[in-house]
PDB file of N, CA and C in Angstrom:
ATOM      1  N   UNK A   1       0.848  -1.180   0.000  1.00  0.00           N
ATOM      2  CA  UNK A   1       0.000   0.000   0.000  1.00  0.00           C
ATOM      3  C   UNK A   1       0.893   1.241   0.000  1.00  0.00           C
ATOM      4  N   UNK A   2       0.740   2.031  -0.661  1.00  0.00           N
ATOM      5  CA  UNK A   2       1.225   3.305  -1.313  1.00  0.00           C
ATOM      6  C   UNK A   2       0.631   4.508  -0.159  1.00  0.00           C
ATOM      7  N   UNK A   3       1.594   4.959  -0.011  1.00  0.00           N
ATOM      8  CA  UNK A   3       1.343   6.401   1.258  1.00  0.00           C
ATOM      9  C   UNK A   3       0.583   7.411   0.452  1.00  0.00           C
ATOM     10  N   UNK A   4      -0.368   7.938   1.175  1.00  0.00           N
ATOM     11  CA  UNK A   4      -1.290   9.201   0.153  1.00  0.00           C
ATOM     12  C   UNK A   4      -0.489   9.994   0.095  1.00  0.00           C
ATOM     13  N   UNK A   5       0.607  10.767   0.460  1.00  0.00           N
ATOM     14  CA  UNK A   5       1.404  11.511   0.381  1.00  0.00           C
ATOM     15  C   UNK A   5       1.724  11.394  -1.275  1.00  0.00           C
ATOM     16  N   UNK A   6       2.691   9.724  -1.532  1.00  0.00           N
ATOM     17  CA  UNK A   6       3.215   9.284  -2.765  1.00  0.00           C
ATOM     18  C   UNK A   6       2.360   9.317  -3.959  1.00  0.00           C
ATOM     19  N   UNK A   7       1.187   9.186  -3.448  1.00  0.00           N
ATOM     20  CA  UNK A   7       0.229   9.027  -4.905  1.00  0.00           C
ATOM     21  C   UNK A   7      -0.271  10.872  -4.862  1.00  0.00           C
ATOM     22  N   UNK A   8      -0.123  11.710  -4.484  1.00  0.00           N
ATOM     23  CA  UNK A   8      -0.763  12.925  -4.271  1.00  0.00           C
ATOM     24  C   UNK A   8       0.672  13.792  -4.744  1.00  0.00           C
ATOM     25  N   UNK A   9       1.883  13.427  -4.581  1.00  0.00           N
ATOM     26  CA  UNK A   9       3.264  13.810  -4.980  1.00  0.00           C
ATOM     27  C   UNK A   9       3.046  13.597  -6.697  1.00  0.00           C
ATOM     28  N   UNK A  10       2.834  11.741  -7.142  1.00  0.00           N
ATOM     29  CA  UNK A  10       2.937  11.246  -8.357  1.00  0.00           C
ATOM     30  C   UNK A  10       1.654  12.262  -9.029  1.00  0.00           C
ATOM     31  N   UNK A  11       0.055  12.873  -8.312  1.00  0.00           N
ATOM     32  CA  UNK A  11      -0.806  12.829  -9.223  1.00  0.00           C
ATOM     33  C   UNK A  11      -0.257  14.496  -9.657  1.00  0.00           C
ATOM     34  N   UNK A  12       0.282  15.363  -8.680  1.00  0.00           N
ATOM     35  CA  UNK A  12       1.064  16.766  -9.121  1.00  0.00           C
ATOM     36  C   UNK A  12       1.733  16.484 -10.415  1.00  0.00           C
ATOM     37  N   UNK A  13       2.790  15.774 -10.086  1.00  0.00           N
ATOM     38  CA  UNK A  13       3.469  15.404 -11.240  1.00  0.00           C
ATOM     39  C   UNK A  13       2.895  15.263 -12.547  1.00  0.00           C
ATOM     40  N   UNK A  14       2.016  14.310 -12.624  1.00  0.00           N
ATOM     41  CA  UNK A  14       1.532  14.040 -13.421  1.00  0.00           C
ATOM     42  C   UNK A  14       0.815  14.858 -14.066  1.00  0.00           C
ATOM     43  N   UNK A  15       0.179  15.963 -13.387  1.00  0.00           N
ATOM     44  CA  UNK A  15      -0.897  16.711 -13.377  1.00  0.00           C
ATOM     45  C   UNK A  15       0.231  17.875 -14.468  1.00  0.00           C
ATOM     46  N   UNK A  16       1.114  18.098 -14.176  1.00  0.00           N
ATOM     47  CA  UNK A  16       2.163  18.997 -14.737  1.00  0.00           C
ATOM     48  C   UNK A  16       2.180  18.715 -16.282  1.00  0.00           C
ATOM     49  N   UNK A  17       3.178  17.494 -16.156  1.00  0.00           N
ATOM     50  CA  UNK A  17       3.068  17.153 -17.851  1.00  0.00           C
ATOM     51  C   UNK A  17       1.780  17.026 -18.702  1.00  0.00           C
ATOM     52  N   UNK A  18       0.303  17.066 -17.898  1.00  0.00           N
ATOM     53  CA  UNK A  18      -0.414  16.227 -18.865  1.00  0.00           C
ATOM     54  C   UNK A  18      -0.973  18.069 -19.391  1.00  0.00           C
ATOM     55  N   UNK A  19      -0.810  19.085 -18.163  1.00  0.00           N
ATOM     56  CA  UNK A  19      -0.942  20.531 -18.574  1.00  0.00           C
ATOM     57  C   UNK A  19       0.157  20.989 -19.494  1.00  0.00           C
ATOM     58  N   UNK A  20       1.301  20.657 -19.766  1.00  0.00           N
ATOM     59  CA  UNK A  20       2.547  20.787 -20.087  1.00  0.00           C
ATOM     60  C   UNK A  20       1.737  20.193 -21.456  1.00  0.00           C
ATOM     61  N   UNK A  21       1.665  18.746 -21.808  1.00  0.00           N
ATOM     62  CA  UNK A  21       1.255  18.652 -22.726  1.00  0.00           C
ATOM     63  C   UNK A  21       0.150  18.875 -23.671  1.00  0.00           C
ATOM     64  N   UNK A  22      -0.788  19.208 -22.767  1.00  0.00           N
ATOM     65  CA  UNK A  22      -2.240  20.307 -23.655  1.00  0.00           C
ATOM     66  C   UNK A  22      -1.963  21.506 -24.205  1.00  0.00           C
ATOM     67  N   UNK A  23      -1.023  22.258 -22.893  1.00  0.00           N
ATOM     68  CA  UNK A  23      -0.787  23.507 -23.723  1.00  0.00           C
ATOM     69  C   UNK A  23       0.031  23.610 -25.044  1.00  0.00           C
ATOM     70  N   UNK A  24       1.309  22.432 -25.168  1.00  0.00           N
ATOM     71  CA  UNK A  24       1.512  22.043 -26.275  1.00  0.00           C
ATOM     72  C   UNK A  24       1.047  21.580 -27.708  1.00  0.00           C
ATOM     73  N   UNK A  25      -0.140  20.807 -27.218  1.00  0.00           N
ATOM     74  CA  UNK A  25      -0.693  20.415 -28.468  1.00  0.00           C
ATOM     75  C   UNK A  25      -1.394  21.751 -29.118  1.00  0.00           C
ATOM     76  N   UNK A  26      -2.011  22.563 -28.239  1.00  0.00           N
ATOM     77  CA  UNK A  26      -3.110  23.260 -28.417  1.00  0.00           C
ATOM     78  C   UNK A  26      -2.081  24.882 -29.096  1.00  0.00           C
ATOM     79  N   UNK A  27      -0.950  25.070 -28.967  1.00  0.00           N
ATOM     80  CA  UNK A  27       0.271  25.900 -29.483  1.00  0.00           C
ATOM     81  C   UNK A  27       0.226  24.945 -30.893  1.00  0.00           C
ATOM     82  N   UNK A  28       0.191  23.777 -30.881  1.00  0.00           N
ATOM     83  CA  UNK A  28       1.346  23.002 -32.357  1.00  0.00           C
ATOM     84  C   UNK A  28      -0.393  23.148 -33.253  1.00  0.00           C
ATOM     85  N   UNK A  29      -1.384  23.182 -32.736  1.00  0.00           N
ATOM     86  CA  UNK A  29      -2.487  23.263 -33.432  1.00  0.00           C
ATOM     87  C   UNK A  29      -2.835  24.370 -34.249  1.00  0.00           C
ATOM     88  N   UNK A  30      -2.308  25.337 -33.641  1.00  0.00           N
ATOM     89  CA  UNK A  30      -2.640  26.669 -34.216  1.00  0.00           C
ATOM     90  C   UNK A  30      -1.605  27.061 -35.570  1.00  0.00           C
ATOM     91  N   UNK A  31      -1.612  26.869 -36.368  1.00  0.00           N
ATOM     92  CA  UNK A  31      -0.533  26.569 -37.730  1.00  0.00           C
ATOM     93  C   UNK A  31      -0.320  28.641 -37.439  1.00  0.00           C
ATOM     94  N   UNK A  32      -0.599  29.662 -36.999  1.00  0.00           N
ATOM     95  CA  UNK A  32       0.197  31.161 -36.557  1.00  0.00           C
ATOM     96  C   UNK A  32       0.659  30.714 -35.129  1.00  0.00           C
ATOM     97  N   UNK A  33       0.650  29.941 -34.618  1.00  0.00           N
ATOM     98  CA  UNK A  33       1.711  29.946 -33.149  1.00  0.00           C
ATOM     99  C   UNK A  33       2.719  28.766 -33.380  1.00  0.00           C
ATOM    100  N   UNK A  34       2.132  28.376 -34.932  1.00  0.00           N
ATOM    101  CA  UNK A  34       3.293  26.789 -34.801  1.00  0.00           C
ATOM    102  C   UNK A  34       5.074  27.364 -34.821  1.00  0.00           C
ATOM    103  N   UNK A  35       5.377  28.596 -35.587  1.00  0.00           N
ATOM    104  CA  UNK A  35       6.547  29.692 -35.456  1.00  0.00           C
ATOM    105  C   UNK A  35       7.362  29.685 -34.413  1.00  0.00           C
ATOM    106  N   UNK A  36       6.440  29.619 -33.187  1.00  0.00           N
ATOM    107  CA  UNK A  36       6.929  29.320 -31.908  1.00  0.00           C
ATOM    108  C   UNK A  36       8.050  28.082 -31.498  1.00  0.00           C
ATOM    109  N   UNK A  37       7.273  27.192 -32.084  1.00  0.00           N
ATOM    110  CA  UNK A  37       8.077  25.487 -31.474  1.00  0.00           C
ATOM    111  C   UNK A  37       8.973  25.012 -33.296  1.00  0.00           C
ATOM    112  N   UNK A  38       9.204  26.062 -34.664  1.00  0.00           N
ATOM    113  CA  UNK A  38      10.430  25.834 -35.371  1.00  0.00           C
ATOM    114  C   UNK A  38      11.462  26.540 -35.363  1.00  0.00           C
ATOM    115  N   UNK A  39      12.308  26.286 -35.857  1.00  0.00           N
ATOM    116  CA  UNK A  39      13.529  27.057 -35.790  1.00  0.00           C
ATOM    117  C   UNK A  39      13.538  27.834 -36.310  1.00  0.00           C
ATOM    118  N   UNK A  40      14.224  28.954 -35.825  1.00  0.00           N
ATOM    119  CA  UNK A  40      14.668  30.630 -36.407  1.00  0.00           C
ATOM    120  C   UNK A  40      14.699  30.425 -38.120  1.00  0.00           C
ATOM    121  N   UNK A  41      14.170  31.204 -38.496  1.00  0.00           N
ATOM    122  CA  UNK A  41      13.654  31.419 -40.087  1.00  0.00           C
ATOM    123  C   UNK A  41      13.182  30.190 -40.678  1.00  0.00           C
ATOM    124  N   UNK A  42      12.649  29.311 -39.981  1.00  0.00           N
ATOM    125  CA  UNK A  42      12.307  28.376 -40.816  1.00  0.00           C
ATOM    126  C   UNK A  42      10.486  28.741 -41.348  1.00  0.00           C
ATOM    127  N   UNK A  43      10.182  30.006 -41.093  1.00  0.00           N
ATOM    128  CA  UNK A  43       9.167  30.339 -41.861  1.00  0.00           C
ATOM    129  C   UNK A  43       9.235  31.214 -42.740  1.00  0.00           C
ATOM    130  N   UNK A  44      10.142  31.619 -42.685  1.00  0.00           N
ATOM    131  CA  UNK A  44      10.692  32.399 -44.693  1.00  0.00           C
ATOM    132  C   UNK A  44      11.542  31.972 -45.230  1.00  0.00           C
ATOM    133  N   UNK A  45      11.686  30.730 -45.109  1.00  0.00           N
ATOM    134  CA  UNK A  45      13.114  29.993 -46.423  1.00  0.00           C
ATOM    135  C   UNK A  45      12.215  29.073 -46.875  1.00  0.00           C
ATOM    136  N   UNK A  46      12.056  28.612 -48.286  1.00  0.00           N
ATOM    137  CA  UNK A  46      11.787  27.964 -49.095  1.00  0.00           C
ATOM    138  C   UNK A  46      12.508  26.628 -48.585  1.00  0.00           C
ATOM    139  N   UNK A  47      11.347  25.771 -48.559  1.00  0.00           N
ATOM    140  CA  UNK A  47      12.141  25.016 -48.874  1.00  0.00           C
ATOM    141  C   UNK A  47      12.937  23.897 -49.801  1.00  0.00           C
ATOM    142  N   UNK A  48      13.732  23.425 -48.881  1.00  0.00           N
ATOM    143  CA  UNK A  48      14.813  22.569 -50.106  1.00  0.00           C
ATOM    144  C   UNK A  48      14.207  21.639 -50.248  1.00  0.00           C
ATOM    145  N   UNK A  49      15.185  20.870 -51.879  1.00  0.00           N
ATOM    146  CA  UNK A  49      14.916  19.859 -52.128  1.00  0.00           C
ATOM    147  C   UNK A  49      15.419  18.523 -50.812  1.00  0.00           C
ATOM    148  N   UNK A  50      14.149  17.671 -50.832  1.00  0.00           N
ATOM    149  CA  UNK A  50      13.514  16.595 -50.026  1.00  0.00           C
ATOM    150  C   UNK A  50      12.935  16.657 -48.509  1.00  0.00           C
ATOM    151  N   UNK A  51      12.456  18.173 -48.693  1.00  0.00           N
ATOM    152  CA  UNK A  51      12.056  19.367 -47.610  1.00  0.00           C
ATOM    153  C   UNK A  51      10.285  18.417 -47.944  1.00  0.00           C
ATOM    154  N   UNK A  52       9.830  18.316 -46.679  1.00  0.00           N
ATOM    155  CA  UNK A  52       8.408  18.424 -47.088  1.00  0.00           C
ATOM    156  C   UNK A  52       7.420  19.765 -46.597  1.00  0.00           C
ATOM    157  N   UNK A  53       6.645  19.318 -47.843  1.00  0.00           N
ATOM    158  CA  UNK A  53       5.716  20.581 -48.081  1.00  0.00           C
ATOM    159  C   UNK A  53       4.700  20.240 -48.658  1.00  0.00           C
ATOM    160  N   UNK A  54       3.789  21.330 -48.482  1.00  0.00           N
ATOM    161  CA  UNK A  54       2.472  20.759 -49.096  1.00  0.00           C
ATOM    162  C   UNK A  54       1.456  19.914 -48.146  1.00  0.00           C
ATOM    163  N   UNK A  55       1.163  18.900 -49.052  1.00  0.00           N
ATOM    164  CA  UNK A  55       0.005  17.939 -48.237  1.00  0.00           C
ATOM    165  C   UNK A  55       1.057  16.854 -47.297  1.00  0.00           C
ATOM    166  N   UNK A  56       1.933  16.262 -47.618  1.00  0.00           N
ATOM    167  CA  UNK A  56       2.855  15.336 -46.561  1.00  0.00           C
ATOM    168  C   UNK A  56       3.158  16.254 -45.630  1.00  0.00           C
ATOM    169  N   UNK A  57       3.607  17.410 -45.554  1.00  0.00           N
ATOM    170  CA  UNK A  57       3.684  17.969 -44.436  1.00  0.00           C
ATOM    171  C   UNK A  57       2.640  18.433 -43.458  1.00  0.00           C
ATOM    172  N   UNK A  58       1.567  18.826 -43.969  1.00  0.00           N
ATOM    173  CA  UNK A  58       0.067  18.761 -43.292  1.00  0.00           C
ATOM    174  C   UNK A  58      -0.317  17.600 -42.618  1.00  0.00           C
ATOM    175  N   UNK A  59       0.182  16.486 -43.224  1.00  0.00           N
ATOM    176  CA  UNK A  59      -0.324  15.055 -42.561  1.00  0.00           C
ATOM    177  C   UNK A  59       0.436  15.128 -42.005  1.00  0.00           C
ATOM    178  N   UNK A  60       1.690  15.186 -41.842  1.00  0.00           N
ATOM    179  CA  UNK A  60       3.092  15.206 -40.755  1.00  0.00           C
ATOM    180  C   UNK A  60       2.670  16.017 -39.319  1.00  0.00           C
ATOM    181  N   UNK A  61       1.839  17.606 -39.783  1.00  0.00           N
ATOM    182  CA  UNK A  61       1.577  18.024 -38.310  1.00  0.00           C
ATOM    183  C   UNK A  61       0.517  17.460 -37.916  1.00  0.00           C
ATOM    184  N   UNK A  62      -0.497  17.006 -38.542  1.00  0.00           N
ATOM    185  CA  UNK A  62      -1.472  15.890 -37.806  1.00  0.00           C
ATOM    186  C   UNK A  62      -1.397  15.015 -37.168  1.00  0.00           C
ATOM    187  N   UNK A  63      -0.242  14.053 -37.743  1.00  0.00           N
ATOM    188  CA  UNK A  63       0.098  13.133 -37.222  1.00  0.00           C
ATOM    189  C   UNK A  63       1.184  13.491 -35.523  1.00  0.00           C
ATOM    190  N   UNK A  64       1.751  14.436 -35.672  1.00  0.00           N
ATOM    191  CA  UNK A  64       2.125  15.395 -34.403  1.00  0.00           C
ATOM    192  C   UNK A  64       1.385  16.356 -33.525  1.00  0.00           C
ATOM    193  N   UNK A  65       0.201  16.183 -34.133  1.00  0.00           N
ATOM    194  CA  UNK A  65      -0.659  16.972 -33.036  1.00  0.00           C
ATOM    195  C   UNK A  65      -1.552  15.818 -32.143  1.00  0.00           C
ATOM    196  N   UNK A  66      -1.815  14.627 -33.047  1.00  0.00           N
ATOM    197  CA  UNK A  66      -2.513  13.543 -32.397  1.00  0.00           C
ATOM    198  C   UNK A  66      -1.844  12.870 -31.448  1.00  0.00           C
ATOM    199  N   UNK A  67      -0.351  12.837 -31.781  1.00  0.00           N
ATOM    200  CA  UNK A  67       0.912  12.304 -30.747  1.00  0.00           C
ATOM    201  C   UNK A  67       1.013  12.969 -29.382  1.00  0.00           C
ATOM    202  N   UNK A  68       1.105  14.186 -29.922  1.00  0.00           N
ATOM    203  CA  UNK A  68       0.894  15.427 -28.357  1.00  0.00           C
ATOM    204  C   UNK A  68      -0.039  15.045 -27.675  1.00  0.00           C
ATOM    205  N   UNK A  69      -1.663  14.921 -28.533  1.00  0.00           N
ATOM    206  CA  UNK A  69      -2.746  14.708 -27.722  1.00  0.00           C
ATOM    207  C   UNK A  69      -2.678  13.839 -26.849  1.00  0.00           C
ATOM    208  N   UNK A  70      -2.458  12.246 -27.677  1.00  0.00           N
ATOM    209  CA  UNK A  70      -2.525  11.287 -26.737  1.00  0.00           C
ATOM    210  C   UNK A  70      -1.829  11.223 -25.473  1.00  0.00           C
ATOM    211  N   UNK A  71      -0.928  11.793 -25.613  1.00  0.00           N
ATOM    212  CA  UNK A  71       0.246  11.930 -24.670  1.00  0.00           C
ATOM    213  C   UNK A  71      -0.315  12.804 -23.700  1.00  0.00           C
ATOM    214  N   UNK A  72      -1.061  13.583 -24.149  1.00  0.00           N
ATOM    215  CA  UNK A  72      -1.617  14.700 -22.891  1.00  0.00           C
ATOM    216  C   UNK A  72      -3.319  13.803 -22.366  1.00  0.00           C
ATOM    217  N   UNK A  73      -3.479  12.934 -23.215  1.00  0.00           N
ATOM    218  CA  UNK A  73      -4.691  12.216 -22.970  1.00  0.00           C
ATOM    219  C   UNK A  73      -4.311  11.058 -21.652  1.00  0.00           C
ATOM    220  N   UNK A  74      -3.271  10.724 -22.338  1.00  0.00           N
ATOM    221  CA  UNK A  74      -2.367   9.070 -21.390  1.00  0.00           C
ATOM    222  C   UNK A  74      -2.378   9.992 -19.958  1.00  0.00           C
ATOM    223  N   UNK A  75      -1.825  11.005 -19.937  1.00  0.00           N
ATOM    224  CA  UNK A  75      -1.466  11.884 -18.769  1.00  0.00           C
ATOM    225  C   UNK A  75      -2.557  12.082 -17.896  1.00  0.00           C
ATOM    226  N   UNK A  76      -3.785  12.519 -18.699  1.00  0.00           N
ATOM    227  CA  UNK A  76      -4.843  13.153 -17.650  1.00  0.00           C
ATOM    228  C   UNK A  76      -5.469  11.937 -16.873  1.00  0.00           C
ATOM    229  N   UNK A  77      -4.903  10.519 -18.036  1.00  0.00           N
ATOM    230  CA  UNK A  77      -5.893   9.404 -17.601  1.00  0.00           C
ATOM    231  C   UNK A  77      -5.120   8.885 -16.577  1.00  0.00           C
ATOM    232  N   UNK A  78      -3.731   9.461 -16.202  1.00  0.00           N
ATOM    233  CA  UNK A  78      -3.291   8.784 -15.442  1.00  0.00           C
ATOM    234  C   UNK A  78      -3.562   9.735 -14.090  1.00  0.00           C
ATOM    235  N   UNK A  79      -3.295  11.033 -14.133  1.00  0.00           N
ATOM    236  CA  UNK A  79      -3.716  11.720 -12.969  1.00  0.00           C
ATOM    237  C   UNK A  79      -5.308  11.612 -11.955  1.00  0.00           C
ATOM    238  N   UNK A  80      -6.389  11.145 -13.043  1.00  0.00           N
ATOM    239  CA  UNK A  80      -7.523  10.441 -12.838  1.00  0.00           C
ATOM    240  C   UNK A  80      -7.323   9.309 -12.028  1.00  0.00           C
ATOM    241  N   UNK A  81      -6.606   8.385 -12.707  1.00  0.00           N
ATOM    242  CA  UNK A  81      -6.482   6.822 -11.862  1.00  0.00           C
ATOM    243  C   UNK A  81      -5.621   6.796 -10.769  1.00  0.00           C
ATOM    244  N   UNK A  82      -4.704   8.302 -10.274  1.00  0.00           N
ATOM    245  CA  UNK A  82      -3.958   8.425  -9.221  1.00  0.00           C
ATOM    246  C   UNK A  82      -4.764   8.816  -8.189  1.00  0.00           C
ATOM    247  N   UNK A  83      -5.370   9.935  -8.355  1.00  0.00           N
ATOM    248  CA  UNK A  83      -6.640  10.521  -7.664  1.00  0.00           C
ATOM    249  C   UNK A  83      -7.405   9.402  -7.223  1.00  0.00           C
ATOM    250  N   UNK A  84      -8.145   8.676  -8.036  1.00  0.00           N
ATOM    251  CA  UNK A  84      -9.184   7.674  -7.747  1.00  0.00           C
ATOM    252  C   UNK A  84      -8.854   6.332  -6.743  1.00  0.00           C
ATOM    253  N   UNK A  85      -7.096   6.018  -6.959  1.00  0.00           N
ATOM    254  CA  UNK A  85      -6.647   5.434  -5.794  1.00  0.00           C
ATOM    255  C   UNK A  85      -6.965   5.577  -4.599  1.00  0.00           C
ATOM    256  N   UNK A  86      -6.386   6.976  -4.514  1.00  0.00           N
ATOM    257  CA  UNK A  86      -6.505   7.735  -2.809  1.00  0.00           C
ATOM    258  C   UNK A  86      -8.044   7.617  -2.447  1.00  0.00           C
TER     259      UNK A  86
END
């Protein structure tokens, strides 16, 4: 048996990243705040050849915004099932 202290320490924690990771997804969602999380000028250089662009790159941030989510989803579900211990 786990001290309420330990599970109330772990559900903070937890509680951090899974906010850590919403506010992330919800920044990488917004394609005018995505500027934020690329690198310095990488929104006025063309890009190079085997650069993606276009529609593969659209599916690329989808596929990175659903990654964030879950990850902020796994999180909340775990701060839930820490809570619900105690």
């Amino acid at each position: 048996m786990l001290s309420p202290g330990i599970l109330y320490t772990t559900a903070v924690l937890m509680a951090l990243v899974a906010t850590a990771c919403t506010a992330l997804c919800l920044v990488w969602s917004v394609p005018a705040w995505r500027h934020w999380l690329a690198p310095a000028g990488a929104d006025v250089r063309r890009p190079k050849a085997g650069e993606l662009s276009g529609w593969p790159a659209q599916i690329g941030s989808v596929l990175v915004s659903a990654g964030i989510a879950a990850c902020a989803l796994l999180a909340w579900y775990g701060v839930y099932s820490i809570l619900a211990a105690v």
